[in-house]
PDB file of N, CA and C in Angstrom:
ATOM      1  N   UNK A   1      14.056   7.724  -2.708  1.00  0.00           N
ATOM      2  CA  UNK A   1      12.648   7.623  -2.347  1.00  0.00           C
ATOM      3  C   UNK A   1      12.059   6.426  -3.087  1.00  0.00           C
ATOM      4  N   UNK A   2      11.464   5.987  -2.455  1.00  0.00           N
ATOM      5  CA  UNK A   2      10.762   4.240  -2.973  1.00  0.00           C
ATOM      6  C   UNK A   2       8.808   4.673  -2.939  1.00  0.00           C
ATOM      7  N   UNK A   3       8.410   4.140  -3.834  1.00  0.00           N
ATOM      8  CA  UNK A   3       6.930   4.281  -4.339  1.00  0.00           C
ATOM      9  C   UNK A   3       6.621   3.222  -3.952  1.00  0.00           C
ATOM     10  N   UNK A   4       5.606   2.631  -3.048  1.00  0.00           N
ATOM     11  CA  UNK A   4       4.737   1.230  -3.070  1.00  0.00           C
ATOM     12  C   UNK A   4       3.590   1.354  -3.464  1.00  0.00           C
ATOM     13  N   UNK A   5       3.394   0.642  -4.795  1.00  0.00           N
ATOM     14  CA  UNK A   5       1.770   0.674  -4.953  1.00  0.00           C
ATOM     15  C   UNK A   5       1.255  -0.857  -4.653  1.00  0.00           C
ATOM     16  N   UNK A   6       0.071  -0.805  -4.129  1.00  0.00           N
ATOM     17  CA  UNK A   6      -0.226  -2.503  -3.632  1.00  0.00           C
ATOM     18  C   UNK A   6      -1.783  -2.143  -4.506  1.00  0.00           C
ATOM     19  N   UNK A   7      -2.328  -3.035  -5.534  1.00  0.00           N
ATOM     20  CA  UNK A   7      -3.481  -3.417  -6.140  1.00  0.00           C
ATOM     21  C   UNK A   7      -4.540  -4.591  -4.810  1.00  0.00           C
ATOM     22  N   UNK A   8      -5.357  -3.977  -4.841  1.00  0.00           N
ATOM     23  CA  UNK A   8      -6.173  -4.910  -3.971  1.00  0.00           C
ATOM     24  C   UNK A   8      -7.427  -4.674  -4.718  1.00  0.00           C
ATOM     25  N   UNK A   9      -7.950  -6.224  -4.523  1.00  0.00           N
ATOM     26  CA  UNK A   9      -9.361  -6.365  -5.062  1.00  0.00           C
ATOM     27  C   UNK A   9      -9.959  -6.968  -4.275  1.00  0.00           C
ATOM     28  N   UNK A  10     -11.294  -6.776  -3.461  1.00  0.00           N
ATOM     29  CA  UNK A  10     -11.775  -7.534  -2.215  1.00  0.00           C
ATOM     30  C   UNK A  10     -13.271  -7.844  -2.883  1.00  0.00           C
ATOM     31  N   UNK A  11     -14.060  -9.535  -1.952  1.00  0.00           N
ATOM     32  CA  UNK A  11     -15.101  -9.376  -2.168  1.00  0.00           C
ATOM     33  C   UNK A  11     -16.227  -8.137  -1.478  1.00  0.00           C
ATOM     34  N   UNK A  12     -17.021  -8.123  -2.730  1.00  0.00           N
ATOM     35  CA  UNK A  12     -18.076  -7.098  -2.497  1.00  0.00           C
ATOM     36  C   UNK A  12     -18.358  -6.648  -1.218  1.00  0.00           C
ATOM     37  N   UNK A  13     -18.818  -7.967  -0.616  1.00  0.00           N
ATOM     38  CA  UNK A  13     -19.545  -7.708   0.420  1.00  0.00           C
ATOM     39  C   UNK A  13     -18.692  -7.411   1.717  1.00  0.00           C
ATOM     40  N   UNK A  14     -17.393  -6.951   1.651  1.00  0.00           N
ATOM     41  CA  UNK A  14     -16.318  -7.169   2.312  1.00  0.00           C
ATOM     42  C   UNK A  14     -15.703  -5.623   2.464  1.00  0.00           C
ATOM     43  N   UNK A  15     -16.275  -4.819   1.669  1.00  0.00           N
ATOM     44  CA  UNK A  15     -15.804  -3.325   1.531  1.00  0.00           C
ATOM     45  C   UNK A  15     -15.636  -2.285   2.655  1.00  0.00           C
ATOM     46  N   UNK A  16     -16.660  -2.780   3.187  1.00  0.00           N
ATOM     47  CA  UNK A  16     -16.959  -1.455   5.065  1.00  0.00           C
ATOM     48  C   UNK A  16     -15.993  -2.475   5.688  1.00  0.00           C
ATOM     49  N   UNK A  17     -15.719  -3.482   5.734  1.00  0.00           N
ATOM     50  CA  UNK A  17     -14.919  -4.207   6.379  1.00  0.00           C
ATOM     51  C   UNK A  17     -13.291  -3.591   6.416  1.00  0.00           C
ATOM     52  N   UNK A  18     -13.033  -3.516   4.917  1.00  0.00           N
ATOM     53  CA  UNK A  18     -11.602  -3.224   4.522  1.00  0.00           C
ATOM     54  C   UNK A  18     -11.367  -1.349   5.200  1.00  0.00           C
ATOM     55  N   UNK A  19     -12.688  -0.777   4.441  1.00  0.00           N
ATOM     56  CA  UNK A  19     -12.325   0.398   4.714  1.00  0.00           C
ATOM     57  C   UNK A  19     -12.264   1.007   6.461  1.00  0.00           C
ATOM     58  N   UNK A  20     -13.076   0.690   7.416  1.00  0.00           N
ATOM     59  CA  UNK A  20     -13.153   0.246   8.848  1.00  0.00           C
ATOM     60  C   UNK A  20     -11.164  -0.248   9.354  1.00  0.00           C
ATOM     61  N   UNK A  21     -10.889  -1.121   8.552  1.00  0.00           N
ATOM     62  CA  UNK A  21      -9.141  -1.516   8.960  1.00  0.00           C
ATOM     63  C   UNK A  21      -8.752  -0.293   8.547  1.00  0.00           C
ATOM     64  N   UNK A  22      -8.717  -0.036   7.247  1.00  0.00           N
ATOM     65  CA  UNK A  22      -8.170   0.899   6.850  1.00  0.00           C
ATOM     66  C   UNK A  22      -8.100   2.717   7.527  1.00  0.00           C
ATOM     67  N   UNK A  23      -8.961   2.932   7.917  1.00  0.00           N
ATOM     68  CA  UNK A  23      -8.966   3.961   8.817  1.00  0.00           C
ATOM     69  C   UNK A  23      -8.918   3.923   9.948  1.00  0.00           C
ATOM     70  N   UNK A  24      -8.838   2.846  10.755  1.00  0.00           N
ATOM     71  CA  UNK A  24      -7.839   2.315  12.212  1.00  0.00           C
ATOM     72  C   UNK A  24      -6.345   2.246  11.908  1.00  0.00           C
ATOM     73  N   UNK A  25      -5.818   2.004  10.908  1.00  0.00           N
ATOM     74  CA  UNK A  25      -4.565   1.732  10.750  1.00  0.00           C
ATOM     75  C   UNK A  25      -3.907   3.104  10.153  1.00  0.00           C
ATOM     76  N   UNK A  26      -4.611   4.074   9.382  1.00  0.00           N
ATOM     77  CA  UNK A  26      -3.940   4.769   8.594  1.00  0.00           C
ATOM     78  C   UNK A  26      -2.643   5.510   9.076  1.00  0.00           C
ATOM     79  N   UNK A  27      -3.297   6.378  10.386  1.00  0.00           N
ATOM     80  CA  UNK A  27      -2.358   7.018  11.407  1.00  0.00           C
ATOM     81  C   UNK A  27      -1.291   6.582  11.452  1.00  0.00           C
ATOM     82  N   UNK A  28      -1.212   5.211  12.079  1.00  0.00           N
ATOM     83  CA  UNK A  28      -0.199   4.294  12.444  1.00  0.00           C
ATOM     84  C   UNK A  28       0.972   4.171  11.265  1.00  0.00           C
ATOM     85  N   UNK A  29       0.549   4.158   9.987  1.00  0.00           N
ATOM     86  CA  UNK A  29       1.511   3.312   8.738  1.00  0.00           C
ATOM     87  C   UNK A  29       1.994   4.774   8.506  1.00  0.00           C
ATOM     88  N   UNK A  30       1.131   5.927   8.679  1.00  0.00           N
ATOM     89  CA  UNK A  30       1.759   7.438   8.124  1.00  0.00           C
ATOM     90  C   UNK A  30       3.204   7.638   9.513  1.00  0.00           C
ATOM     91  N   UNK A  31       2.462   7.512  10.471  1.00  0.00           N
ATOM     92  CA  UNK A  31       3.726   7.583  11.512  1.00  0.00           C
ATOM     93  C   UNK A  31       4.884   6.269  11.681  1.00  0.00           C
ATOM     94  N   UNK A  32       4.720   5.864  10.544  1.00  0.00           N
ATOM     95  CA  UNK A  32       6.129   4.678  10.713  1.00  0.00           C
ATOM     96  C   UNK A  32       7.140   5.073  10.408  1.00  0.00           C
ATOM     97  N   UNK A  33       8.437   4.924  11.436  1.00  0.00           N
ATOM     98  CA  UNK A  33       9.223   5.581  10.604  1.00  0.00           C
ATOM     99  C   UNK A  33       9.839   5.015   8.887  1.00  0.00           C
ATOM    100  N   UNK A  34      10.469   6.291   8.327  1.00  0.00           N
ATOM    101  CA  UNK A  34      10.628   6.020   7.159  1.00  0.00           C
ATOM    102  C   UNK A  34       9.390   6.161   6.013  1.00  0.00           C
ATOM    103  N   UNK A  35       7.854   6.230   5.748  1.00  0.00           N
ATOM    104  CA  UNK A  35       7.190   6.735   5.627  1.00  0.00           C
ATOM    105  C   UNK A  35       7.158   8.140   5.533  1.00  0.00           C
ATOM    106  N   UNK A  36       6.613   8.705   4.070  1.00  0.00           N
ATOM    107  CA  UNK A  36       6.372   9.906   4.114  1.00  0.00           C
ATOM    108  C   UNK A  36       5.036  10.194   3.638  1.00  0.00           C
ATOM    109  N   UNK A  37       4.355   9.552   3.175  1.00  0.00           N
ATOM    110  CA  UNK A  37       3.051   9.357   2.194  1.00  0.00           C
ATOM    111  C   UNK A  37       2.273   8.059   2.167  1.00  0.00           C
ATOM    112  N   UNK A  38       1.157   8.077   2.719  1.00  0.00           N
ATOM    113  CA  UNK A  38      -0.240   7.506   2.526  1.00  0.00           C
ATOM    114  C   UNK A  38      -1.248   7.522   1.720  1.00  0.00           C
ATOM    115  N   UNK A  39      -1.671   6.888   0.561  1.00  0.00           N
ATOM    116  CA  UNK A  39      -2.833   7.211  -0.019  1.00  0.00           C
ATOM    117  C   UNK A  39      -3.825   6.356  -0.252  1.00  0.00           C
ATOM    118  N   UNK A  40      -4.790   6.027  -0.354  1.00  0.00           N
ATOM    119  CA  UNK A  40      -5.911   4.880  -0.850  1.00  0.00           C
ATOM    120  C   UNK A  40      -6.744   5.472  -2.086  1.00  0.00           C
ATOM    121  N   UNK A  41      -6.595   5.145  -2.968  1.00  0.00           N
ATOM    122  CA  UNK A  41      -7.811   5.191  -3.910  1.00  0.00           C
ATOM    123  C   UNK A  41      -8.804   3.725  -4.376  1.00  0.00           C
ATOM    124  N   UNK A  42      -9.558   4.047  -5.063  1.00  0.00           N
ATOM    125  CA  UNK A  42     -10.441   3.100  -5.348  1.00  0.00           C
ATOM    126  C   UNK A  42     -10.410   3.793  -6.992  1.00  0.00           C
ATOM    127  N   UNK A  43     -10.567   2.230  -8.050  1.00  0.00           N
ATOM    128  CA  UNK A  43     -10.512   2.502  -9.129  1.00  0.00           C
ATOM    129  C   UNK A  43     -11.761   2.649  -9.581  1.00  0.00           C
ATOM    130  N   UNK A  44     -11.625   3.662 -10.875  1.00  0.00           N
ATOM    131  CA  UNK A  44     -13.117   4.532 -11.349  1.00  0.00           C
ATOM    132  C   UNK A  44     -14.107   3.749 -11.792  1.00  0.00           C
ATOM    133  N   UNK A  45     -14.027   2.518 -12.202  1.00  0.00           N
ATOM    134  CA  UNK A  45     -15.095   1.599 -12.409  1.00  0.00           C
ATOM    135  C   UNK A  45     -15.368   0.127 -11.808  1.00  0.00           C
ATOM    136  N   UNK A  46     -14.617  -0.305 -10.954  1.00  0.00           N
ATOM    137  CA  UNK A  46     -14.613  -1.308 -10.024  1.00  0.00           C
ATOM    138  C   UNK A  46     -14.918  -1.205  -8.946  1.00  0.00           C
ATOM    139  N   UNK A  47     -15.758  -0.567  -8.326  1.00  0.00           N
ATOM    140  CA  UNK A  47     -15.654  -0.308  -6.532  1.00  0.00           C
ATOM    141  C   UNK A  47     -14.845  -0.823  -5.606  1.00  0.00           C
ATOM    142  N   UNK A  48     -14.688  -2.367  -6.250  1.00  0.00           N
ATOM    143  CA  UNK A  48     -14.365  -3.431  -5.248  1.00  0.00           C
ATOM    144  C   UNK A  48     -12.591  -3.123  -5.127  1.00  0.00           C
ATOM    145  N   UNK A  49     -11.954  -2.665  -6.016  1.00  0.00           N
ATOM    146  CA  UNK A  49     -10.811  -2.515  -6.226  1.00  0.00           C
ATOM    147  C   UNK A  49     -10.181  -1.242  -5.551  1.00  0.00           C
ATOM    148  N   UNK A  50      -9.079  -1.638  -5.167  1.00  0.00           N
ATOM    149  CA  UNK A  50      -8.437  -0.503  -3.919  1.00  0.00           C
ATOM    150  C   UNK A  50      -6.959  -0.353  -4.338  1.00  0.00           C
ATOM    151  N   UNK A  51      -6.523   0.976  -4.617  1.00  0.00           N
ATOM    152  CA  UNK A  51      -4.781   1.060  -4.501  1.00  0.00           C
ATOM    153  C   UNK A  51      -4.498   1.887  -3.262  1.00  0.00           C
ATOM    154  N   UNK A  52      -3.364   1.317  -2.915  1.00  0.00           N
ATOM    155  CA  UNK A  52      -2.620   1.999  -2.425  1.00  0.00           C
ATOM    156  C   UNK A  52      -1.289   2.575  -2.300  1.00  0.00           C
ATOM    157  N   UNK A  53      -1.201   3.677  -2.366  1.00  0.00           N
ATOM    158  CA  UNK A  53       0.019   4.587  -2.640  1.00  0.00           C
ATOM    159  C   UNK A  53       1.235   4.943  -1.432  1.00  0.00           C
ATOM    160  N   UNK A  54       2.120   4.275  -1.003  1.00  0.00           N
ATOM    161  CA  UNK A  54       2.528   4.809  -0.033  1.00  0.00           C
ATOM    162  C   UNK A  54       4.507   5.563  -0.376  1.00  0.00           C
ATOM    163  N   UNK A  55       4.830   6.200  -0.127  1.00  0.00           N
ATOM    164  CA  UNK A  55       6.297   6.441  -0.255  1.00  0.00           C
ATOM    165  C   UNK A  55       7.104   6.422   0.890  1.00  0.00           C
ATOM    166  N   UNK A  56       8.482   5.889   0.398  1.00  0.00           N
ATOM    167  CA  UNK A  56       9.347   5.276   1.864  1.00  0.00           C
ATOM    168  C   UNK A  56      10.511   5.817   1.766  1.00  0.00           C
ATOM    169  N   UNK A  57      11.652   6.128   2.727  1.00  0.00           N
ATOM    170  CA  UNK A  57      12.812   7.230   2.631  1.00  0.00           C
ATOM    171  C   UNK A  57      13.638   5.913   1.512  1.00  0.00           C
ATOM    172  N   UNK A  58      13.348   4.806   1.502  1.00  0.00           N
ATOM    173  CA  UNK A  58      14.349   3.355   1.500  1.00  0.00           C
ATOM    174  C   UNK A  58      13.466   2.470   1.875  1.00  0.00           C
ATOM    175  N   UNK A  59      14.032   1.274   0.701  1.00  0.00           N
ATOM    176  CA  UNK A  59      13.755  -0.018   0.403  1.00  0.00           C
ATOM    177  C   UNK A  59      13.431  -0.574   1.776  1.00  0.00           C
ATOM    178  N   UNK A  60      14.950  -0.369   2.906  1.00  0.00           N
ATOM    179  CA  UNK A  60      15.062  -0.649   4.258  1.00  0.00           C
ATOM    180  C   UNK A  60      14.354  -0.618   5.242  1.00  0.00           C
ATOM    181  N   UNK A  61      13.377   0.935   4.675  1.00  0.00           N
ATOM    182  CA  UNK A  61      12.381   1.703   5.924  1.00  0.00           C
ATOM    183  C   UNK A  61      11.072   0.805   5.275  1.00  0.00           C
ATOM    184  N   UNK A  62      10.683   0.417   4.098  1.00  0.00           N
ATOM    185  CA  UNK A  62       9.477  -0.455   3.418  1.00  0.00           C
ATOM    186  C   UNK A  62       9.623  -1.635   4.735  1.00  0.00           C
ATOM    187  N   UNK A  63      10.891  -2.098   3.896  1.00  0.00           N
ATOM    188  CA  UNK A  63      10.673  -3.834   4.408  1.00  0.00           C
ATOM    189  C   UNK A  63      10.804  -3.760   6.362  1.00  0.00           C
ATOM    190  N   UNK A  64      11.186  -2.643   6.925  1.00  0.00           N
ATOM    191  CA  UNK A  64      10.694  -2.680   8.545  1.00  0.00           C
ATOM    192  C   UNK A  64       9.502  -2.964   8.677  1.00  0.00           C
ATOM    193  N   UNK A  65       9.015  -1.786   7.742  1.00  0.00           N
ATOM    194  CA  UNK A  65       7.512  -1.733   8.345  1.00  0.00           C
ATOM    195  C   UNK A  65       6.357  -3.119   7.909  1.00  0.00           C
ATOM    196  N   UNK A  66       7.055  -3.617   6.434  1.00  0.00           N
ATOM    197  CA  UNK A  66       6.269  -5.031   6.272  1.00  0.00           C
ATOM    198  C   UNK A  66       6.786  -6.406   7.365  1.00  0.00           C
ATOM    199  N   UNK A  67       7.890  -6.208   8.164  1.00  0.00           N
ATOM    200  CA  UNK A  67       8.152  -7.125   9.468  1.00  0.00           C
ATOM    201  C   UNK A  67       7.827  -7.001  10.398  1.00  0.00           C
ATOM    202  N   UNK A  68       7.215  -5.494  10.463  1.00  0.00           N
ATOM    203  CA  UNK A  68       6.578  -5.195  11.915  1.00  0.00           C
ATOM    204  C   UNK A  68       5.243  -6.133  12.366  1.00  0.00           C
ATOM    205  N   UNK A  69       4.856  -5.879  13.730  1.00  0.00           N
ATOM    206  CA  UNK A  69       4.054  -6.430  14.661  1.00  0.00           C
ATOM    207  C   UNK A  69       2.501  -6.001  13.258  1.00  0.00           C
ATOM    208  N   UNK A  70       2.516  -4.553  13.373  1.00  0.00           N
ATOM    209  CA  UNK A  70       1.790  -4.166  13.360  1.00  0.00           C
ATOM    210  C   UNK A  70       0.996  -4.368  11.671  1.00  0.00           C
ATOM    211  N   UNK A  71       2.039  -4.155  10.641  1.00  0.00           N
ATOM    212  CA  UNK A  71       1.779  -4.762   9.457  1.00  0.00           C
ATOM    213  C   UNK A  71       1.318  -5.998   9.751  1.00  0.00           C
ATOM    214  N   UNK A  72       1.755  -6.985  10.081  1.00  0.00           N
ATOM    215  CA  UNK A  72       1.240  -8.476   9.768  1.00  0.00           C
ATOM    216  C   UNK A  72       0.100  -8.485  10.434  1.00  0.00           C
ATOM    217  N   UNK A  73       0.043  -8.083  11.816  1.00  0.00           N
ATOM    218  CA  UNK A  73      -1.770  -8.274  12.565  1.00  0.00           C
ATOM    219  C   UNK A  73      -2.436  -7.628  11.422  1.00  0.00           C
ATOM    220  N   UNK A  74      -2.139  -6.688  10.824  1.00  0.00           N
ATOM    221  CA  UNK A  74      -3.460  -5.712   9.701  1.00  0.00           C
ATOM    222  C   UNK A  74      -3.782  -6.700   8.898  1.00  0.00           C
ATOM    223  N   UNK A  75      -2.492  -7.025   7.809  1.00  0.00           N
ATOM    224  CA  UNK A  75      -2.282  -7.734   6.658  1.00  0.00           C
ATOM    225  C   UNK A  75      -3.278  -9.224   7.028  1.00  0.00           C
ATOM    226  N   UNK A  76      -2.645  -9.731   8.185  1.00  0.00           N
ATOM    227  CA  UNK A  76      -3.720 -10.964   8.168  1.00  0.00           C
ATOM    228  C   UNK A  76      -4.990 -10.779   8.605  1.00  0.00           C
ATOM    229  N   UNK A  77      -5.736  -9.869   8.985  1.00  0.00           N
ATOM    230  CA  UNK A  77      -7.101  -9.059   8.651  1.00  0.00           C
ATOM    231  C   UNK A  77      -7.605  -8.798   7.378  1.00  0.00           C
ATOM    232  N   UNK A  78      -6.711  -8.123   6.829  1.00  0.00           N
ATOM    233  CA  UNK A  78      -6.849  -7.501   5.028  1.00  0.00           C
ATOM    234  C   UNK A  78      -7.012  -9.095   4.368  1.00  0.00           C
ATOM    235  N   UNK A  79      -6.425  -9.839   4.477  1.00  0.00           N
ATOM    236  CA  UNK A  79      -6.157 -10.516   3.239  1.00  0.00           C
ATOM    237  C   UNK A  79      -7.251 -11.144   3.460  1.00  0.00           C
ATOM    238  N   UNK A  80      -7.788 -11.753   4.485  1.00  0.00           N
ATOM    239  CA  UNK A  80      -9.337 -12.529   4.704  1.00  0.00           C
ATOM    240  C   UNK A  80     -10.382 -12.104   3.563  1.00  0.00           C
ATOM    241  N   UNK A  81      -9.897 -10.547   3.114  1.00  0.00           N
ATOM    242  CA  UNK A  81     -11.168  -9.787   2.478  1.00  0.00           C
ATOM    243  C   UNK A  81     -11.063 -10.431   1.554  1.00  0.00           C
ATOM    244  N   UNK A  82      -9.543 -10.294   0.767  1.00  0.00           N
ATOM    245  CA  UNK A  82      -9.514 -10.729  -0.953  1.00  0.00           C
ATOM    246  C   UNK A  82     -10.698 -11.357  -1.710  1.00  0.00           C
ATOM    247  N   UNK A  83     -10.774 -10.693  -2.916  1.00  0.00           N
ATOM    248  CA  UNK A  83     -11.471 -11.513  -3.817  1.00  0.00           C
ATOM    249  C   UNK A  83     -10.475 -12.274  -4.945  1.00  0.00           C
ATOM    250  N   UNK A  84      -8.692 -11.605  -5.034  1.00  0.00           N
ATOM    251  CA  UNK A  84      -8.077 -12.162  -5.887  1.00  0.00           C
ATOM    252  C   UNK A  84      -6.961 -11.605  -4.808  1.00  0.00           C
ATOM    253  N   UNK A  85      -5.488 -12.382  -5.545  1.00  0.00           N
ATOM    254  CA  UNK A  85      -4.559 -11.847  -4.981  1.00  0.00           C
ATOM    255  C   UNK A  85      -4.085 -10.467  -4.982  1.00  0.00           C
ATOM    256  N   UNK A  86      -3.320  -9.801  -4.316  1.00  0.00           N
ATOM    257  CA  UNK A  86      -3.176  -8.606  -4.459  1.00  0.00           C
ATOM    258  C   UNK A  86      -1.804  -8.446  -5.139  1.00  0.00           C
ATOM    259  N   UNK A  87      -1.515  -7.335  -5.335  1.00  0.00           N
ATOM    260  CA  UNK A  87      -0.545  -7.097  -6.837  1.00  0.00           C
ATOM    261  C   UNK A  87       0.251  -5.803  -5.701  1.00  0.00           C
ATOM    262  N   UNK A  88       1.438  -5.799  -5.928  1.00  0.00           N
ATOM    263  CA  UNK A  88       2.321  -5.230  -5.430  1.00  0.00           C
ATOM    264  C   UNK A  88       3.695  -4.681  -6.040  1.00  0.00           C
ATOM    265  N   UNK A  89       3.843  -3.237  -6.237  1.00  0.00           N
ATOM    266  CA  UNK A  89       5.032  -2.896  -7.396  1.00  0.00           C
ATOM    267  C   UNK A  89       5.865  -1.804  -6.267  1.00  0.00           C
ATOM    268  N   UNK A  90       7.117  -2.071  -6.255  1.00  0.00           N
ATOM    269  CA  UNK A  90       8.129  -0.770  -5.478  1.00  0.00           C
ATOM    270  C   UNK A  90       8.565   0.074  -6.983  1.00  0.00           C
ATOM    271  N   UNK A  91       8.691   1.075  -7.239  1.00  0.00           N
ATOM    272  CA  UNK A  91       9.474   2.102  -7.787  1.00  0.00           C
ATOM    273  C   UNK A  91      10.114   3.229  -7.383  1.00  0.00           C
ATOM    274  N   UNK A  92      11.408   3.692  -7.524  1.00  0.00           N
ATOM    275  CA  UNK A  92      12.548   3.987  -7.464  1.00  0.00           C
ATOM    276  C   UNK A  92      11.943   5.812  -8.237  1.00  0.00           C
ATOM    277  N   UNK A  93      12.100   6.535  -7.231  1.00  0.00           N
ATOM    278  CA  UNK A  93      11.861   7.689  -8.116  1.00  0.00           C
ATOM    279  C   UNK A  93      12.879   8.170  -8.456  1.00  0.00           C
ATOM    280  N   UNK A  94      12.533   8.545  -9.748  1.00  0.00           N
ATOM    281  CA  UNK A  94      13.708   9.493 -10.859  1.00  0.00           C
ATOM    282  C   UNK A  94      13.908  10.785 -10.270  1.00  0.00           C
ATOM    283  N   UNK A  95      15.034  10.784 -10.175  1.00  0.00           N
ATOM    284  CA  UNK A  95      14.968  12.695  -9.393  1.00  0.00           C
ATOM    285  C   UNK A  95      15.680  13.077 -10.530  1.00  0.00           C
ATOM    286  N   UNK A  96      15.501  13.057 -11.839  1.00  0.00           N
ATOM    287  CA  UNK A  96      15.944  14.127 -12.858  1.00  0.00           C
ATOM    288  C   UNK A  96      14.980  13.429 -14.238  1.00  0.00           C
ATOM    289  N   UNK A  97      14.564  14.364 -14.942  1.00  0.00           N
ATOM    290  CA  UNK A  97      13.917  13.931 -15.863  1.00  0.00           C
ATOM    291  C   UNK A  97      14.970  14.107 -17.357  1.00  0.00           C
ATOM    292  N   UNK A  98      16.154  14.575 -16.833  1.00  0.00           N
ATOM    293  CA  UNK A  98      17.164  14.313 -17.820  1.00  0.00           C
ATOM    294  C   UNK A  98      17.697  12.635 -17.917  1.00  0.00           C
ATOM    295  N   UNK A  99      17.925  12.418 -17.092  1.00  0.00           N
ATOM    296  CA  UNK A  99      18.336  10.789 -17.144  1.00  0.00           C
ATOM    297  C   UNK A  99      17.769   9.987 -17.986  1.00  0.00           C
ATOM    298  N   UNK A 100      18.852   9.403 -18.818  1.00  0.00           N
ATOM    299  CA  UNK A 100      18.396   8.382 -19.780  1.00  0.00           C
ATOM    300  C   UNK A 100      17.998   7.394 -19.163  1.00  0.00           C
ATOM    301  N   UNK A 101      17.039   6.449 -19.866  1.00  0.00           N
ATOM    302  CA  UNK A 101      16.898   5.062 -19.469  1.00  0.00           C
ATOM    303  C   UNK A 101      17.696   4.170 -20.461  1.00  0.00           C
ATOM    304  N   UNK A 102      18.413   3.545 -19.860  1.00  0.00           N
ATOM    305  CA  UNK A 102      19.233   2.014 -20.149  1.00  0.00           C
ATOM    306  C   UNK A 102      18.411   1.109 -20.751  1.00  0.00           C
ATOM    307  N   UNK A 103      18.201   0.722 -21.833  1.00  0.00           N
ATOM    308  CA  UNK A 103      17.290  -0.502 -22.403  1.00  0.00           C
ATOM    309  C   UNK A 103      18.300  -1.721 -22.674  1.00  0.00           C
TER     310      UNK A 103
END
């Protein structure tokens, strides 16, 4: 299972804008395959700032859905908003909390 969190920070005045994409698209990215989880938050003292949480069966089923039709028409909508670049992390979930970490 793969974690995508994407950091987005948009201008102000740009917010009903993002959130408007964002709830036209949501359906769509939850029914992709490979997708199991959708989330959006907004951070507790920035308004302007947006995460998003999504989980993928595989790395494989992520990077479809960032080649699809449908990602890039959004994405080049979304990014118009930016107020900074957006920040993007995959993680690998631990399925045992016995497992050492390797340093």
């Amino acid at each position: 299972m793969l974690t995508r969190i994407v950091k987005m920070t948009f201008k102000e005045d740009k917010l009903e804008d993002f959130r408007r994409i964002f709830e036209r698209s949501i359906d769509k990215i939850r029914s992709f395959e490979g997708c199991t989880y959708v989330e959006l938050s907004r951070d507790t003292h920035r308004k302007n700032v947006y995460f998003t949480y999504s989980k993928w069966t595989s790395e494989e089923m992520l990077n479809a859905y960032r080649n699809s039709k449908m990602f890039r028409s959004t994405w080049s909508e979304v990014k118009k908003l930016f107020a900074e670049p957006p920040e993007a992390h995959s993680l690998y979930t631990v399925h045992s909390s016995e497992e050492k970490v390797k340093v």
